[in-house]
Protein backbone atom coordinates (compact mmCIF):
# COMPACT_ATOMS: atom_id res chain seq x y z
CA UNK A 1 35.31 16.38 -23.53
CA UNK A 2 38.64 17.97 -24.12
CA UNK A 3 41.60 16.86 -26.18
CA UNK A 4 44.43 15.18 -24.87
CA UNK A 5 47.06 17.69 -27.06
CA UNK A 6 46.10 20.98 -26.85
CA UNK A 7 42.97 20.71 -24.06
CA UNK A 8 40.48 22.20 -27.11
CA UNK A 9 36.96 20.87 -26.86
CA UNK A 10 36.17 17.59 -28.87
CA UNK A 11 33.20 17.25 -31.00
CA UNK A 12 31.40 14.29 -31.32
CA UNK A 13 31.29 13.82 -35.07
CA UNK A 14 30.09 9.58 -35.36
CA UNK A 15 29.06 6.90 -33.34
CA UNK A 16 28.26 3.26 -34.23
CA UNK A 17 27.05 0.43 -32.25
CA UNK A 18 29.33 -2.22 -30.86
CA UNK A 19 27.98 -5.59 -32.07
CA UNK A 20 30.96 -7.62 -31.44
CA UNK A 21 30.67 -7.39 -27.76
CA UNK A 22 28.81 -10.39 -25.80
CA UNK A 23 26.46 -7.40 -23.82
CA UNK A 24 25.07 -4.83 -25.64
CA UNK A 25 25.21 -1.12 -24.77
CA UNK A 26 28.91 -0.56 -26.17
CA UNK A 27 29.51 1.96 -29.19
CA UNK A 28 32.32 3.04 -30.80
CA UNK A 29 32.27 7.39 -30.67
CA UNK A 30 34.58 8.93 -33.33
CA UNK A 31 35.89 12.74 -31.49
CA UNK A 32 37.37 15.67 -33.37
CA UNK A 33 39.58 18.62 -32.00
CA UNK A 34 38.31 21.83 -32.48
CA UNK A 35 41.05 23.39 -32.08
CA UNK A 36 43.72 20.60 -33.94
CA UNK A 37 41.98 18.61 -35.79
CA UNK A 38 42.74 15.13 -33.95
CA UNK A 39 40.58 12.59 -34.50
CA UNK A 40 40.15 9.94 -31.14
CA UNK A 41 38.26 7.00 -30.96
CA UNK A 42 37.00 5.57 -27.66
CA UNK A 43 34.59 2.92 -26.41
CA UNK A 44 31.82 3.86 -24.39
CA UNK A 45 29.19 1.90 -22.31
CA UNK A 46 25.57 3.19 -23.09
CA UNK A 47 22.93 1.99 -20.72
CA UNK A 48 20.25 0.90 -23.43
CA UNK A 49 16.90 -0.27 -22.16
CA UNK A 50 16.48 -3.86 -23.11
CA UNK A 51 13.36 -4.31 -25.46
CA UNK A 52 11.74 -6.70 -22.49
CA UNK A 53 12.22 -4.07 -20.33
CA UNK A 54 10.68 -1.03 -23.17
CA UNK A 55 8.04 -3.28 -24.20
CA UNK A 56 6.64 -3.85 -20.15
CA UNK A 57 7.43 -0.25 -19.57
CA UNK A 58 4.73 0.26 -22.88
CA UNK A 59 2.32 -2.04 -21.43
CA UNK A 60 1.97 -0.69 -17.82
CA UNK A 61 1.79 2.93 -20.01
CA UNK A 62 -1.30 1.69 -21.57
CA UNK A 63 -2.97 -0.70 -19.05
CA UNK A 64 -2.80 2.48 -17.05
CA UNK A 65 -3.83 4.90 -20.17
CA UNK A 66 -6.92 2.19 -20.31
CA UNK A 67 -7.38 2.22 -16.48
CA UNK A 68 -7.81 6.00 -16.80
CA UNK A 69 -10.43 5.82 -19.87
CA UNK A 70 -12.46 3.50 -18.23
CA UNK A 71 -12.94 5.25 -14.78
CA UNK A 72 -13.60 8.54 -16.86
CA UNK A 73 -16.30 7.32 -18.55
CA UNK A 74 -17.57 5.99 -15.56
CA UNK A 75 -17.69 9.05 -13.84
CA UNK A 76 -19.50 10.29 -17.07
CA UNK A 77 -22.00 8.37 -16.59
CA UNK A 78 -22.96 8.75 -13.15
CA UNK A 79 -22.70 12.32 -13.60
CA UNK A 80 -25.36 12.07 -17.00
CA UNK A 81 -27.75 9.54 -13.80
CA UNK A 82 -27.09 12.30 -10.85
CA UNK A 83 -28.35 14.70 -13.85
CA UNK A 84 -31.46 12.74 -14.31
CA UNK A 85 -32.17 11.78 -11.04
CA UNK A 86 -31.89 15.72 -10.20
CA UNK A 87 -33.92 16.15 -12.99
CA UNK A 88 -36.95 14.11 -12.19
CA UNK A 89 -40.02 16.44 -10.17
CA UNK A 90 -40.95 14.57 -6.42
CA UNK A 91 -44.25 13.27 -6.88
CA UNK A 92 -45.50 15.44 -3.65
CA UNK A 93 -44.32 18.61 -5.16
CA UNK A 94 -46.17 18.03 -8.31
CA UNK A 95 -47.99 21.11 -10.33
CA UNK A 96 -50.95 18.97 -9.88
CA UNK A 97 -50.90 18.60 -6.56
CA UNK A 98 -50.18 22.42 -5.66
CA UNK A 99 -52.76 23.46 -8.26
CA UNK A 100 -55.98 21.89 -6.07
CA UNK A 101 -54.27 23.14 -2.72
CA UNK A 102 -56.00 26.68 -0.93
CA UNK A 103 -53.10 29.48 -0.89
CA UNK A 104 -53.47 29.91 2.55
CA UNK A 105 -53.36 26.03 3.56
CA UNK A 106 -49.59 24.56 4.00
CA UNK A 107 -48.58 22.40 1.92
CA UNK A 108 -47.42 18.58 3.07
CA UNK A 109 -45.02 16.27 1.76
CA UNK A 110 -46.14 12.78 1.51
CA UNK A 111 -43.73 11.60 4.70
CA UNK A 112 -45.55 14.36 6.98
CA UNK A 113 -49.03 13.22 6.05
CA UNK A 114 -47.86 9.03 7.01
CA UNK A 115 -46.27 10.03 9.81
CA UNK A 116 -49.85 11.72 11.46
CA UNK A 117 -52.24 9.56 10.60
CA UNK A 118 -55.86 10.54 10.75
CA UNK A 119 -58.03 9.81 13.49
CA UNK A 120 -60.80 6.73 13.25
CA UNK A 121 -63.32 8.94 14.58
CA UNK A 122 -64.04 12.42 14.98
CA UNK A 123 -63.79 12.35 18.92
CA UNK A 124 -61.40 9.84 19.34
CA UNK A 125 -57.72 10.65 20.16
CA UNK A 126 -54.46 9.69 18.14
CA UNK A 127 -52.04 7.28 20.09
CA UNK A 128 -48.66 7.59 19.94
CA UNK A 129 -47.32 4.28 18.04
């Protein structure tokens, strides 16, 4: 802001809120020439947040802060289950079950051997199902 008598900058030197005033947001700002030393007082409209308004504002922060927390964790903890699922051997690929197999026989998961059946009989063909 500039001063009125010789167009030096003003410095803001106090301000004080307006309490007289039926709305609130008003203060009285005290200026000082830099250059001349005048001293002008004006009355200035301050948007101020009213403390409904801060207060929701505060609650939407944290119900969303909260929000956040809660889908972190659970994404912690399906990531510690995928871990153990991962973790866990398949009972066909057990050491057990390699162990008693002959190197040069294939090995089978358990969903190939049910889906071939064996045969009845020693003759007798397999029908298709």
């Amino acid at each position: 802001m500039l001063c009125l008598a010789c167009g030096a900058e003003m410095r803001l030197v106090e301000v004080v809120e307006d309490t007289t005033m039926l709305v609130s947001g008003y203060e009285h700002q005290t200026w000082q020439c830099s250059g001349c030393d005048t001293v002008e007082q004006r009355t200035t409209f301050i948007r101020k947040k009213p403390f409904d308004e801060k207060l929701r504002d505060l609650m939407e922060r944290a119900t969303a802060l909260k929000e956040a927390v809660a889908e972190s964790k659970q994404r912690a903890q399906f990531n510690r289950n995928w871990d153990k699922l991962r973790s866990v051997p398949l009972p066909s690929a057990s050491s057990e079950a390699l162990s008693h197999k002959d190197g040069d026989e294939p090995v089978q998961s358990a969903a190939e051997t049910a889906a071939c059946p064996a045969p009845a009989e020693h003759n007798e063909p397999i029908a298709p199902e």
